[in-house]
PDB file of N, CA and C in Angstrom:
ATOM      1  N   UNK A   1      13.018 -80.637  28.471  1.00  0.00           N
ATOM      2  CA  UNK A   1      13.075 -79.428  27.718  1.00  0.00           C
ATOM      3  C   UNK A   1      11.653 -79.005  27.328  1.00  0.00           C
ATOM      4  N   UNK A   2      11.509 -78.063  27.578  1.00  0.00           N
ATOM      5  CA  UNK A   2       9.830 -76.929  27.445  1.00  0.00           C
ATOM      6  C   UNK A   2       9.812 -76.517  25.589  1.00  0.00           C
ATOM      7  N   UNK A   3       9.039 -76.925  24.972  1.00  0.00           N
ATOM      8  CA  UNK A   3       8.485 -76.763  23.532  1.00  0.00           C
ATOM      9  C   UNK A   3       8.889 -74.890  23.496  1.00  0.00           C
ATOM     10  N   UNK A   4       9.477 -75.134  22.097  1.00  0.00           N
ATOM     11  CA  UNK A   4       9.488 -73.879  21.851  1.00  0.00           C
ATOM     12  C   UNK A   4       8.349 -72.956  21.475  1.00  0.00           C
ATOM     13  N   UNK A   5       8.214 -71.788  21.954  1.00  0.00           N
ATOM     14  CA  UNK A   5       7.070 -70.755  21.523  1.00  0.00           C
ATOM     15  C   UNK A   5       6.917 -70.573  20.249  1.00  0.00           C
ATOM     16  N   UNK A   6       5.391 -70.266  19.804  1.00  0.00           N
ATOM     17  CA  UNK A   6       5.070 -70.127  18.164  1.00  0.00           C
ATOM     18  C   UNK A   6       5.813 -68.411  18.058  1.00  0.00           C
ATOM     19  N   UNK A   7       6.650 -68.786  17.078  1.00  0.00           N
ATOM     20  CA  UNK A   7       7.099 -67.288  16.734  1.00  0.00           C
ATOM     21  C   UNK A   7       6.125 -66.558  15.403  1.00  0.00           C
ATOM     22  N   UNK A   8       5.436 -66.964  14.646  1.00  0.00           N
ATOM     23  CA  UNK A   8       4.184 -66.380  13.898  1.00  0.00           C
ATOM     24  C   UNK A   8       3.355 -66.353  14.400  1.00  0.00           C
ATOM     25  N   UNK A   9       2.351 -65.640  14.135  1.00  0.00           N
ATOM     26  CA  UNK A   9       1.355 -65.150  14.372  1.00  0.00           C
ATOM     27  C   UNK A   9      -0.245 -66.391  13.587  1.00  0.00           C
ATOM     28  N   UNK A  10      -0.878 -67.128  14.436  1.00  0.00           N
ATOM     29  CA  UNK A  10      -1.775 -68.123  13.625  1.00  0.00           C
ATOM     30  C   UNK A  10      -2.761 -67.354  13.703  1.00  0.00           C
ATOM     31  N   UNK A  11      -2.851 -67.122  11.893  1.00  0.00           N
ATOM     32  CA  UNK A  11      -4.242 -66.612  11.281  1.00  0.00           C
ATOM     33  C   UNK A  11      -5.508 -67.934  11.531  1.00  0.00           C
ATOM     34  N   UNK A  12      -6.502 -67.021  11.266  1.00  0.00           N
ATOM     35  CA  UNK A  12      -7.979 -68.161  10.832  1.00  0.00           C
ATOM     36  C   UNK A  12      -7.861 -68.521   9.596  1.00  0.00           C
ATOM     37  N   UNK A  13      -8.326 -69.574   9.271  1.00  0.00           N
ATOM     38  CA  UNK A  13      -8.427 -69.444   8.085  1.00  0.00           C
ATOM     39  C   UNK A  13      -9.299 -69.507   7.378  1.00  0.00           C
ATOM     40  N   UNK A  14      -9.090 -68.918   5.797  1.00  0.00           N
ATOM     41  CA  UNK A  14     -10.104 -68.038   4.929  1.00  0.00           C
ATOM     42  C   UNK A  14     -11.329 -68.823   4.726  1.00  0.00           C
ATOM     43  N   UNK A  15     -12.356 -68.034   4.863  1.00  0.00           N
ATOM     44  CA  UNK A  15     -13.583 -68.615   5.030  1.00  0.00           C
ATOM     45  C   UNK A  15     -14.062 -69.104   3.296  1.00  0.00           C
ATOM     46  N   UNK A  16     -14.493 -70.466   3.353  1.00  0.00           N
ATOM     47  CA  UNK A  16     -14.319 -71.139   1.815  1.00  0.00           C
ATOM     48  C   UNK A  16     -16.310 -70.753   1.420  1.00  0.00           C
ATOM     49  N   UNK A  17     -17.379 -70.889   2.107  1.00  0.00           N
ATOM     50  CA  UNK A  17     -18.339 -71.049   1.969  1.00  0.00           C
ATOM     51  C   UNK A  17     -19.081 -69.538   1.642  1.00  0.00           C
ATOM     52  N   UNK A  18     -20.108 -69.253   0.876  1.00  0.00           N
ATOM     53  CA  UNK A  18     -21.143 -67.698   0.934  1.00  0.00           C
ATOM     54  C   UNK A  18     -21.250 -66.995   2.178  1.00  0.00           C
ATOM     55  N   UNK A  19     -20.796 -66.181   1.916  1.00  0.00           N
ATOM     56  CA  UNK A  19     -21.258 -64.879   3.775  1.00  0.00           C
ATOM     57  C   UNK A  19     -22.928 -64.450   2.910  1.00  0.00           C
ATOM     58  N   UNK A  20     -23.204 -64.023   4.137  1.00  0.00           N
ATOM     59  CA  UNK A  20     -24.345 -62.997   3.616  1.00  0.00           C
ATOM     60  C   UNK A  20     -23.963 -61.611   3.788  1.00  0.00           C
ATOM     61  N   UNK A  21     -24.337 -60.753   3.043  1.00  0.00           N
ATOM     62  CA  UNK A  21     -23.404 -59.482   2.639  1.00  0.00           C
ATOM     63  C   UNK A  21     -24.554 -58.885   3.812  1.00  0.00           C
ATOM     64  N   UNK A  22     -24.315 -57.785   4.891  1.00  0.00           N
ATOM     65  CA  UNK A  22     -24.639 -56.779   5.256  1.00  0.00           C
ATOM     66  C   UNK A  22     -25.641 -55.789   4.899  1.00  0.00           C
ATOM     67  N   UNK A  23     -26.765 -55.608   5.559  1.00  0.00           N
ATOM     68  CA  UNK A  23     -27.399 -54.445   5.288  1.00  0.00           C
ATOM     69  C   UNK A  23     -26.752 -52.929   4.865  1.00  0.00           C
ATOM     70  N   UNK A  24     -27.208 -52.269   4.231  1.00  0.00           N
ATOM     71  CA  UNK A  24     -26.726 -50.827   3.952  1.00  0.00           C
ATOM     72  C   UNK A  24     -27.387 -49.969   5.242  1.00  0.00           C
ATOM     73  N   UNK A  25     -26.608 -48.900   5.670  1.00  0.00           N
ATOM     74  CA  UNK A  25     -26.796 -47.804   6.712  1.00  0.00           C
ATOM     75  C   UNK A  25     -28.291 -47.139   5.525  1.00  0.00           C
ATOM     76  N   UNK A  26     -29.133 -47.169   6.875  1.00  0.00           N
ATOM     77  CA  UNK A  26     -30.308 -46.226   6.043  1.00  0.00           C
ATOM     78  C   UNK A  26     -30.264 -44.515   5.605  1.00  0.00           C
ATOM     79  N   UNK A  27     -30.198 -44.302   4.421  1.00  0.00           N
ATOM     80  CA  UNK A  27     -29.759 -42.981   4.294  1.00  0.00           C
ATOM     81  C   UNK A  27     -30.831 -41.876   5.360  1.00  0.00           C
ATOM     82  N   UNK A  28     -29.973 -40.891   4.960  1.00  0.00           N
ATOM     83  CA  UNK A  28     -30.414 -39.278   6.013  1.00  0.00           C
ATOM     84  C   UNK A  28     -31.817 -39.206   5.039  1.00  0.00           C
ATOM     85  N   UNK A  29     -32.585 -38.666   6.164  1.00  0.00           N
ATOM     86  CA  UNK A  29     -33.886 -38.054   5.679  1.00  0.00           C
ATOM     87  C   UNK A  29     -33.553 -36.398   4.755  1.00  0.00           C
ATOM     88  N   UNK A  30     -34.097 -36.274   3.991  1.00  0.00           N
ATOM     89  CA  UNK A  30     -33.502 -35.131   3.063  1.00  0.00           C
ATOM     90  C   UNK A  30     -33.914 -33.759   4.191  1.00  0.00           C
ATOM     91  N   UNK A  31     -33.051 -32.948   4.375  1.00  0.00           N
ATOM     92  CA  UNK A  31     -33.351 -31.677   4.557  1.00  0.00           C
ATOM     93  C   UNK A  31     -33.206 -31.637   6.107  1.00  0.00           C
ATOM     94  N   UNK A  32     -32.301 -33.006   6.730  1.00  0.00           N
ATOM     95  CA  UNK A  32     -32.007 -33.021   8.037  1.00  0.00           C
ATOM     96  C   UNK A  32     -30.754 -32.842   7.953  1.00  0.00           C
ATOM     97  N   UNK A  33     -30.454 -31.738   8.947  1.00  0.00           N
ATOM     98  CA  UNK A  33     -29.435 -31.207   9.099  1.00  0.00           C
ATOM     99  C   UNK A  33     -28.291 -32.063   9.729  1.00  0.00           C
ATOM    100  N   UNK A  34     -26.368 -32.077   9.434  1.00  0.00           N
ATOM    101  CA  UNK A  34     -25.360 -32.950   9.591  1.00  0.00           C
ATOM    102  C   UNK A  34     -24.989 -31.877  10.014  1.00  0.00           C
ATOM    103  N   UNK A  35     -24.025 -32.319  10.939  1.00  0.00           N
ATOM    104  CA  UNK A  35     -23.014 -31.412  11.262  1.00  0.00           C
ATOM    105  C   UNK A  35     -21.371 -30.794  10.298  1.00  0.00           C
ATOM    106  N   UNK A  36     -21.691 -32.326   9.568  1.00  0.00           N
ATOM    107  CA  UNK A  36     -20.607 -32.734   8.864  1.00  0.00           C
ATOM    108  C   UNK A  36     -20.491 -32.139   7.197  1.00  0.00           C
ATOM    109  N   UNK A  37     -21.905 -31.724   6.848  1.00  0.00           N
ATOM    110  CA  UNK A  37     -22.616 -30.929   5.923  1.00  0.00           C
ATOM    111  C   UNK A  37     -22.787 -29.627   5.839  1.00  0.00           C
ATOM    112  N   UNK A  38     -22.415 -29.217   7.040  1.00  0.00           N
ATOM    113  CA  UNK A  38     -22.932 -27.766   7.028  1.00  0.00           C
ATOM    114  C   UNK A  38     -21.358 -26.493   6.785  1.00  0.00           C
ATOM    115  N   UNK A  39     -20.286 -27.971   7.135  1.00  0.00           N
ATOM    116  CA  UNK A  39     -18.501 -27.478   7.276  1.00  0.00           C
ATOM    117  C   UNK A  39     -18.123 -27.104   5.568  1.00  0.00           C
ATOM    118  N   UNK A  40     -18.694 -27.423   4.751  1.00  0.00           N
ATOM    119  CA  UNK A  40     -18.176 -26.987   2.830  1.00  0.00           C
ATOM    120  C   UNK A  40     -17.770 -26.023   2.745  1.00  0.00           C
ATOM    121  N   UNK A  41     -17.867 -25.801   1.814  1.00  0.00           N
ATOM    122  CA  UNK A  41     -16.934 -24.472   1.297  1.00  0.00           C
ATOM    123  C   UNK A  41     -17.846 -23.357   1.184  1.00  0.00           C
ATOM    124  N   UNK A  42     -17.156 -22.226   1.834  1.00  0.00           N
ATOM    125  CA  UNK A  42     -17.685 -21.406   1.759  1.00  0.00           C
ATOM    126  C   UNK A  42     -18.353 -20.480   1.038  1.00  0.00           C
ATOM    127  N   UNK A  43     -17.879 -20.955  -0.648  1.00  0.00           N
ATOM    128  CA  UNK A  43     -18.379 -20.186  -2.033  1.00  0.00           C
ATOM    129  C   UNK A  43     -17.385 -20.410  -2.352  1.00  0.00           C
ATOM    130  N   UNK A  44     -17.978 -21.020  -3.873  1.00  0.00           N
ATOM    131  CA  UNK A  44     -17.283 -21.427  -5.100  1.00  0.00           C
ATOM    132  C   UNK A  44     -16.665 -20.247  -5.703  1.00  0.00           C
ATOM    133  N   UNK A  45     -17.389 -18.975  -5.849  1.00  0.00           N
ATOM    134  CA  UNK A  45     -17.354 -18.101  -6.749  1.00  0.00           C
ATOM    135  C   UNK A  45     -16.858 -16.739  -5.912  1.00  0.00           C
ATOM    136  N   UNK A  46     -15.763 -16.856  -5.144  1.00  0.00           N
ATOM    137  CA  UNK A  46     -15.077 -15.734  -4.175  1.00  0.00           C
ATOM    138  C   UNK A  46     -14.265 -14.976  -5.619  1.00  0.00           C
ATOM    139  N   UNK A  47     -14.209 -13.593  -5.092  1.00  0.00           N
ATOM    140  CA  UNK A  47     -13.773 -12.757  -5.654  1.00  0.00           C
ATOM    141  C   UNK A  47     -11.905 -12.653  -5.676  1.00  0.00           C
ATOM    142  N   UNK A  48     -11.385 -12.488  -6.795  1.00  0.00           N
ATOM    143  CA  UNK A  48     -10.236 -12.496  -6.381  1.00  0.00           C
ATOM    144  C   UNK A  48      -9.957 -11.149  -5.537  1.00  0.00           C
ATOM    145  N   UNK A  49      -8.831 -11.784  -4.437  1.00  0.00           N
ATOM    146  CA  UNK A  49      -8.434 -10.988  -3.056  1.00  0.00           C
ATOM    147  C   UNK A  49      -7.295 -10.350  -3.906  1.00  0.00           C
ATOM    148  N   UNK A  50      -6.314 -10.931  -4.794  1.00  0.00           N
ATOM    149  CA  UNK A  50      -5.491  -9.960  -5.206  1.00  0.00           C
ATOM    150  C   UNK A  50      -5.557  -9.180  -6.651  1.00  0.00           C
ATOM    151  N   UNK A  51      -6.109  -8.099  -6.841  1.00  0.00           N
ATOM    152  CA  UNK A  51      -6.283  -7.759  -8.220  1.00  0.00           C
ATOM    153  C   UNK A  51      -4.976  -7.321  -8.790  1.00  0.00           C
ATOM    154  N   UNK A  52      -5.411  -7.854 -10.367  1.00  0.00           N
ATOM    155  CA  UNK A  52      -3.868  -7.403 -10.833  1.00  0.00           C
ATOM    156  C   UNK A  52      -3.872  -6.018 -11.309  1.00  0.00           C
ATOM    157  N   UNK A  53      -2.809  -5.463 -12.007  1.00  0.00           N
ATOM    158  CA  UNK A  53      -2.635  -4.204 -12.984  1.00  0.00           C
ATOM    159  C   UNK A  53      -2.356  -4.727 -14.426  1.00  0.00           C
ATOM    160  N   UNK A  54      -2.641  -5.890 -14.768  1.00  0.00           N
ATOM    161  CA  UNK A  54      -2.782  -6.526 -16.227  1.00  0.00           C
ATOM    162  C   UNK A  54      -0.885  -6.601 -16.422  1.00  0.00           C
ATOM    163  N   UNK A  55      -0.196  -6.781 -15.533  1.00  0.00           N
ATOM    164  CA  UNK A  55       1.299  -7.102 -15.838  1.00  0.00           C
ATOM    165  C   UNK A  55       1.628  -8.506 -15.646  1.00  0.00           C
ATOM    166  N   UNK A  56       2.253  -8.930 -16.549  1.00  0.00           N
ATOM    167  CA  UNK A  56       2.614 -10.295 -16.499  1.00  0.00           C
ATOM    168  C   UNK A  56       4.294 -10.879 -16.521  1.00  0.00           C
ATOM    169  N   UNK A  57       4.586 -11.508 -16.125  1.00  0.00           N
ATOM    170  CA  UNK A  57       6.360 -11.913 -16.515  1.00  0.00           C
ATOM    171  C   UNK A  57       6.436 -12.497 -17.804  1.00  0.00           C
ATOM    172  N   UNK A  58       7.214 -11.999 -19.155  1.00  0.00           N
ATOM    173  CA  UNK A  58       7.962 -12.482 -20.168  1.00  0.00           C
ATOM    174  C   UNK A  58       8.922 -12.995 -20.100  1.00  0.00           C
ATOM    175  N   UNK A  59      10.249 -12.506 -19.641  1.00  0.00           N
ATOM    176  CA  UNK A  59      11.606 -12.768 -19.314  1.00  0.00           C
ATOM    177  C   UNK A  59      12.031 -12.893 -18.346  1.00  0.00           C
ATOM    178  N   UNK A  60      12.868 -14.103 -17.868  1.00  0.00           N
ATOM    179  CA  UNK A  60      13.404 -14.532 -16.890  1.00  0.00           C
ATOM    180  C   UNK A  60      14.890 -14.749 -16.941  1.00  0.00           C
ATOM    181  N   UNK A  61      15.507 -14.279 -16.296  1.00  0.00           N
ATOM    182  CA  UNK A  61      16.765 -14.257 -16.036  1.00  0.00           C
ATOM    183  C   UNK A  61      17.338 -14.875 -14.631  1.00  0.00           C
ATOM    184  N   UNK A  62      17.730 -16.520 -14.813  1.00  0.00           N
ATOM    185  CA  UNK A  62      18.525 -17.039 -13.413  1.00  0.00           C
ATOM    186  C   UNK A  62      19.677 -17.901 -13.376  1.00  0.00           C
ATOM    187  N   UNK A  63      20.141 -17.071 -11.918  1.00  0.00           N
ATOM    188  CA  UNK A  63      21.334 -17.101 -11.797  1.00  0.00           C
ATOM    189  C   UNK A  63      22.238 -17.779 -10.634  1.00  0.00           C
ATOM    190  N   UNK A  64      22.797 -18.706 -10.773  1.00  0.00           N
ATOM    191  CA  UNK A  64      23.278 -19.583 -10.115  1.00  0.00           C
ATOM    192  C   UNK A  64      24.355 -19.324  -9.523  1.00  0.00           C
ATOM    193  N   UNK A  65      25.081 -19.157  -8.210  1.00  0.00           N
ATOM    194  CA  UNK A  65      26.252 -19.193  -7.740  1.00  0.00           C
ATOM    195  C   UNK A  65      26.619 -19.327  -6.725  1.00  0.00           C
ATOM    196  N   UNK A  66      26.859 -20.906  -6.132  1.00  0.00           N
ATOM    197  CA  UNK A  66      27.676 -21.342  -5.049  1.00  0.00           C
ATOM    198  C   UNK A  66      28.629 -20.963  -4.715  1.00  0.00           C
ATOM    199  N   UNK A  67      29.053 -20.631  -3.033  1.00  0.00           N
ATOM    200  CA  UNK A  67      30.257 -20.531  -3.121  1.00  0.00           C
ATOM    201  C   UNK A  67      31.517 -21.176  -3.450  1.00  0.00           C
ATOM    202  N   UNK A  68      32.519 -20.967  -4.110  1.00  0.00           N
ATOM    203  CA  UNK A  68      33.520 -22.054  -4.583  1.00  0.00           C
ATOM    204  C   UNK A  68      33.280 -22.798  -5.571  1.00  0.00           C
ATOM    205  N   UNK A  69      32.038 -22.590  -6.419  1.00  0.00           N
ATOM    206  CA  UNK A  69      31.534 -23.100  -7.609  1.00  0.00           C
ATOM    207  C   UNK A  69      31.550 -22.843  -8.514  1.00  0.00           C
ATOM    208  N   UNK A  70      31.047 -22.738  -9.483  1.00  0.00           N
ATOM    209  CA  UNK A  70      30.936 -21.996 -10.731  1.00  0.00           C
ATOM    210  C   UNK A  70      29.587 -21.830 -11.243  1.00  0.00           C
ATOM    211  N   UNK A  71      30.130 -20.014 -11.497  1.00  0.00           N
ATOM    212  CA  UNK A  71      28.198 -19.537 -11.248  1.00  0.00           C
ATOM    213  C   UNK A  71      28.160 -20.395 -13.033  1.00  0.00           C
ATOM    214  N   UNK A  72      26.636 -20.501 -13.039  1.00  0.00           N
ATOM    215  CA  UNK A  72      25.598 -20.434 -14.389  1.00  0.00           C
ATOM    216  C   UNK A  72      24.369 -19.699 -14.084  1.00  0.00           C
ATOM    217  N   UNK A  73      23.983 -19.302 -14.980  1.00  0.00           N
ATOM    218  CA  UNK A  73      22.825 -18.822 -15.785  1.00  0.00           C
ATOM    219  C   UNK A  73      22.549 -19.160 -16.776  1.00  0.00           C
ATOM    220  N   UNK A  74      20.773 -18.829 -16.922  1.00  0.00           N
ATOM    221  CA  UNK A  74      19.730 -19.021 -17.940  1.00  0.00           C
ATOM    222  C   UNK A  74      19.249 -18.138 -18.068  1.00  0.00           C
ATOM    223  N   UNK A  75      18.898 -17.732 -19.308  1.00  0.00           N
ATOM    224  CA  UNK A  75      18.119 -16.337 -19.734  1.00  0.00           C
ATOM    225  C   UNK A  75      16.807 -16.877 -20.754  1.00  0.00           C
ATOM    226  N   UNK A  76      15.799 -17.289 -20.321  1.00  0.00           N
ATOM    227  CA  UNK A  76      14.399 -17.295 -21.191  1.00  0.00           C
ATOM    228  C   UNK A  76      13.365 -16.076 -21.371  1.00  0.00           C
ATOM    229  N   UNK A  77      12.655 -16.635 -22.196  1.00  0.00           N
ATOM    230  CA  UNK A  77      11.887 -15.672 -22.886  1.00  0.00           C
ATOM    231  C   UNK A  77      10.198 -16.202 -23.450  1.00  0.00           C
ATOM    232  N   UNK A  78       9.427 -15.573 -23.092  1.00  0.00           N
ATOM    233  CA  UNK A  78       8.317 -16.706 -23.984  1.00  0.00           C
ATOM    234  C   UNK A  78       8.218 -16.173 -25.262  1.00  0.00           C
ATOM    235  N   UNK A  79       8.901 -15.397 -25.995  1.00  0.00           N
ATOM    236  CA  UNK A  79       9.603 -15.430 -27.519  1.00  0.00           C
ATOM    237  C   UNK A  79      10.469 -16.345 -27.769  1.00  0.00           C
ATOM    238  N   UNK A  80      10.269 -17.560 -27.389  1.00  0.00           N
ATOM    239  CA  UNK A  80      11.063 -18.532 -27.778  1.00  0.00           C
ATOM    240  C   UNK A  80      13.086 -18.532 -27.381  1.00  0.00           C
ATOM    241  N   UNK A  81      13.154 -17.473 -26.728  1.00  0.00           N
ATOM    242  CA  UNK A  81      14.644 -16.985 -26.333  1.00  0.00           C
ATOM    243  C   UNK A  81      14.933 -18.044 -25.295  1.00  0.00           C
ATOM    244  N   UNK A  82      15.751 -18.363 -24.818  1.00  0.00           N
ATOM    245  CA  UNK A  82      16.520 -20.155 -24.277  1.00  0.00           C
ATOM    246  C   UNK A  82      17.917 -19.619 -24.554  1.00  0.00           C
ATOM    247  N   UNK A  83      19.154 -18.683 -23.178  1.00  0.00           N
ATOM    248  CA  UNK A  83      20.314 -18.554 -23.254  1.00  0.00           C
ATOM    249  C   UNK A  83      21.128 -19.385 -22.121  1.00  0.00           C
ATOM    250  N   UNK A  84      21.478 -20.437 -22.161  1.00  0.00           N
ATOM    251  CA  UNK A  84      22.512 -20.420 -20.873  1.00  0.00           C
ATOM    252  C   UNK A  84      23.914 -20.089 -20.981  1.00  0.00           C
ATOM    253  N   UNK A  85      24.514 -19.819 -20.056  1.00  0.00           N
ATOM    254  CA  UNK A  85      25.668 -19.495 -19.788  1.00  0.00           C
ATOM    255  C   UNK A  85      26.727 -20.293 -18.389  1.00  0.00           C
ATOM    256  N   UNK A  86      28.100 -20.544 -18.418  1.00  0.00           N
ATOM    257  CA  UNK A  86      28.592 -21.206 -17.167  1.00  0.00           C
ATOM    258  C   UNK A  86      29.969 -20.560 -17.616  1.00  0.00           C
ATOM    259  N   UNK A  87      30.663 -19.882 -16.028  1.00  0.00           N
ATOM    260  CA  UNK A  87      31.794 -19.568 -15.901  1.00  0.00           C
ATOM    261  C   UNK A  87      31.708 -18.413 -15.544  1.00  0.00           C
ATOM    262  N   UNK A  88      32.066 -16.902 -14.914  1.00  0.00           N
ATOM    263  CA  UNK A  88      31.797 -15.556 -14.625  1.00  0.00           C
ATOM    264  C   UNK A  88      31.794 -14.859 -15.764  1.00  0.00           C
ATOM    265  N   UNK A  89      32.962 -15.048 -16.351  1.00  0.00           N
ATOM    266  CA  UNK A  89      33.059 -13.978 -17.805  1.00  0.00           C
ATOM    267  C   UNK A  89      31.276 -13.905 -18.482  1.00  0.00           C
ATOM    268  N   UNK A  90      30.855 -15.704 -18.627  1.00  0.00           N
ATOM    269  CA  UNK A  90      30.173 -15.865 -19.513  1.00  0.00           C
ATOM    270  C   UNK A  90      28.413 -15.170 -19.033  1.00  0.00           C
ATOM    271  N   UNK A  91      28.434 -15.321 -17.999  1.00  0.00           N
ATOM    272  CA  UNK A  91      27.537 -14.941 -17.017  1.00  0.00           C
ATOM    273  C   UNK A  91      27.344 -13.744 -17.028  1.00  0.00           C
ATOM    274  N   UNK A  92      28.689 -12.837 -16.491  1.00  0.00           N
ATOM    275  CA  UNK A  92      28.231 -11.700 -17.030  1.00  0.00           C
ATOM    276  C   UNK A  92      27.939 -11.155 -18.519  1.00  0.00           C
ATOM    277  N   UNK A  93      28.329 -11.768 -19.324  1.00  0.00           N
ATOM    278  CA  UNK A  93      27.696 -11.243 -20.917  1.00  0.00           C
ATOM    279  C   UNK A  93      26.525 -11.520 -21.354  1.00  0.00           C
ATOM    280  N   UNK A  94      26.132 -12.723 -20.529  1.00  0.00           N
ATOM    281  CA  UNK A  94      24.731 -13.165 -20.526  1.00  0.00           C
ATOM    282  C   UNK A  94      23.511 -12.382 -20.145  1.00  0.00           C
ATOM    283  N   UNK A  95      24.043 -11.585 -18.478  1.00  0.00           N
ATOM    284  CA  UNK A  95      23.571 -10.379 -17.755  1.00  0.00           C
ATOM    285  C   UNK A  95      23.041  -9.402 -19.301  1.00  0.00           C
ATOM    286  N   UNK A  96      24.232  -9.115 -19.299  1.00  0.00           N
ATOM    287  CA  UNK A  96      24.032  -7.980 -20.272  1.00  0.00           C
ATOM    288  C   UNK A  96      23.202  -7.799 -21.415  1.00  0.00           C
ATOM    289  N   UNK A  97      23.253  -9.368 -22.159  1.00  0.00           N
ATOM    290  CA  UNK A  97      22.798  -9.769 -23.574  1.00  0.00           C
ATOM    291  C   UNK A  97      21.226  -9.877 -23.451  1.00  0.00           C
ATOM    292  N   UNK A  98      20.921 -10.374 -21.608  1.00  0.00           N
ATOM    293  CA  UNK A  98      19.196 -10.578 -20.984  1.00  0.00           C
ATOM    294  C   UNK A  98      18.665  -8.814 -21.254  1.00  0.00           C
ATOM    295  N   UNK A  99      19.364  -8.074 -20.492  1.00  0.00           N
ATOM    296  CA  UNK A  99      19.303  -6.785 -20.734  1.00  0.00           C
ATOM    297  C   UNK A  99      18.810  -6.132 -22.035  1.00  0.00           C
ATOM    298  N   UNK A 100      19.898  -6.361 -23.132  1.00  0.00           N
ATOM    299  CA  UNK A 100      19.418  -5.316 -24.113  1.00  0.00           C
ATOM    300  C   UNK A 100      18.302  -6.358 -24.816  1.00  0.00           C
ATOM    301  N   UNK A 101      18.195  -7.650 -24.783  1.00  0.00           N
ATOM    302  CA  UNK A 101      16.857  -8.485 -25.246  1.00  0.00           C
ATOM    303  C   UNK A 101      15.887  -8.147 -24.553  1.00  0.00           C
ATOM    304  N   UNK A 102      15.871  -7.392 -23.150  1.00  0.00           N
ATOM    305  CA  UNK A 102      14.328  -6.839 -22.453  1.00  0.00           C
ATOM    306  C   UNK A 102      13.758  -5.801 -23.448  1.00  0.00           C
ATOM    307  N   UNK A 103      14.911  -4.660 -23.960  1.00  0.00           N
ATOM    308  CA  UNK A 103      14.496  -3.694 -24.814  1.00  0.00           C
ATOM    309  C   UNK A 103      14.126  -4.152 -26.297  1.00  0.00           C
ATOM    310  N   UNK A 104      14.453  -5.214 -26.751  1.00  0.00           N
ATOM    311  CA  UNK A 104      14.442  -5.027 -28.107  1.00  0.00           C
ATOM    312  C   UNK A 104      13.293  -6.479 -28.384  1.00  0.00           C
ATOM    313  N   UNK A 105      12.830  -7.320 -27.156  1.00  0.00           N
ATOM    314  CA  UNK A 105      12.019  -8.297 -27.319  1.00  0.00           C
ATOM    315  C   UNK A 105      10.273  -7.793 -28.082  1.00  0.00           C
ATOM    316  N   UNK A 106       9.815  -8.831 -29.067  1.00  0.00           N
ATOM    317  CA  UNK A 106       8.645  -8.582 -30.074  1.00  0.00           C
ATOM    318  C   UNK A 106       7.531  -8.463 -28.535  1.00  0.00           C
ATOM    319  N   UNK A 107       7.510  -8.659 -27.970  1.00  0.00           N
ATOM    320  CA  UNK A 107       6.146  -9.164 -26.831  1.00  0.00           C
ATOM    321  C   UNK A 107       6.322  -8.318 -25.656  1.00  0.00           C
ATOM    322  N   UNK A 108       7.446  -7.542 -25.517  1.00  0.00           N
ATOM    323  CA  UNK A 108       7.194  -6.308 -25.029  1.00  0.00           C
ATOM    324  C   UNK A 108       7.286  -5.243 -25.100  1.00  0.00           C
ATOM    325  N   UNK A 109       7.800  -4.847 -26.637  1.00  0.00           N
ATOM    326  CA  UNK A 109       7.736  -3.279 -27.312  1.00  0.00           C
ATOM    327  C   UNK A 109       6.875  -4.069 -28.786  1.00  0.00           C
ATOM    328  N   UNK A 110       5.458  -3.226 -28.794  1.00  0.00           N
ATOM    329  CA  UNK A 110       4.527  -3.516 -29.933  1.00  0.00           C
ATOM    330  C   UNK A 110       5.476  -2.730 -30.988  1.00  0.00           C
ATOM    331  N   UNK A 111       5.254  -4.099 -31.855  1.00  0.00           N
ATOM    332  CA  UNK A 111       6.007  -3.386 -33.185  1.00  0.00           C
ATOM    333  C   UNK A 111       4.760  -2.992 -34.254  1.00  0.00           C
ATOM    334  N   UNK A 112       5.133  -1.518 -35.440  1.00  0.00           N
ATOM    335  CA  UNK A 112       4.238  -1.257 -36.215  1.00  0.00           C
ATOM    336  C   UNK A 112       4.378  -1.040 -37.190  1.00  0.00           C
ATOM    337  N   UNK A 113       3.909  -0.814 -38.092  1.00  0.00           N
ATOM    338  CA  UNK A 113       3.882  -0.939 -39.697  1.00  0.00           C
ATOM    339  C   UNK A 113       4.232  -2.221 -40.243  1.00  0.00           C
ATOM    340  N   UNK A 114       4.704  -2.272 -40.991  1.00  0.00           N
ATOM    341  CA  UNK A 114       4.849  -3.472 -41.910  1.00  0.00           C
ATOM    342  C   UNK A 114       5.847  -4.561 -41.217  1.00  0.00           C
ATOM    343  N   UNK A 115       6.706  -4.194 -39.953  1.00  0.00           N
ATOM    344  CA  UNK A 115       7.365  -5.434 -39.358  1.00  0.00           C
ATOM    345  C   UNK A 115       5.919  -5.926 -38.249  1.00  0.00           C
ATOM    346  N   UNK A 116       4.810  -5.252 -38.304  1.00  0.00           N
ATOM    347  CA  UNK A 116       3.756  -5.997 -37.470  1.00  0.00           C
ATOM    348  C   UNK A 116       3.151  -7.004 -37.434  1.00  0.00           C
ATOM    349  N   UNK A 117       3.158  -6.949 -39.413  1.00  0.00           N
ATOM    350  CA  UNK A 117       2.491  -7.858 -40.211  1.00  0.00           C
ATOM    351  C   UNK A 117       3.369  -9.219 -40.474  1.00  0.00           C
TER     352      UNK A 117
END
């Protein structure tokens, strides 16, 4: 019968005594050109490509509905407004309730006189 084959793999083993550590690669002469140097970025300080009209999103209104599921919705606000809703009835009153809170929210109709203060 023929010896069975080593089924692992025989490492060396770990060297117990001081290596001598390797020279360092001599750095680039300053102001010699890399190929690898010249690929950066093209400017830090690019202009924005899309300008705005100073409009921002306040209110968010979303709405969930699988088929055969049951819709929900959320209605936030960065006035602190946080509505959810689950079931159709409720969803749609929610619709509605996001609605007249677009008109009557502090952060997007400036209020004046003494409710300003």
């Amino acid at each position: 019968m023929s010896p069975r084959p080593l089924l692992k793999r025989q490492f060396d083993p770990a060297p117990t005594g001081p290596r001598t550590a390797r020279p360092a690669a001599a750095p680039a002469a300053v102001g010699e050109p890399e190929d690898v140097a010249r690929q950066g970025v093209l400017s830090a300080l690019r202009p924005d490509p899309r300008p705005t009209d100073g409009r921002y999103p306040v209110a968010w209104l979303t709405i969930v509905a699988p088929y055969g599921a049951t819709p929900t919705a959320t209605s936030q606000c960065q006035c602190g407004r946080d509505r959810s809703a689950t079931g159709p009835a409720e969803v749609l009153a929610l619709i509605t309730d996001h609605h007249t809170h677009r008109t009557a929210c502090p952060l997007r109709t400036p209020q004046e006189g003494r409710a300003a203060a």
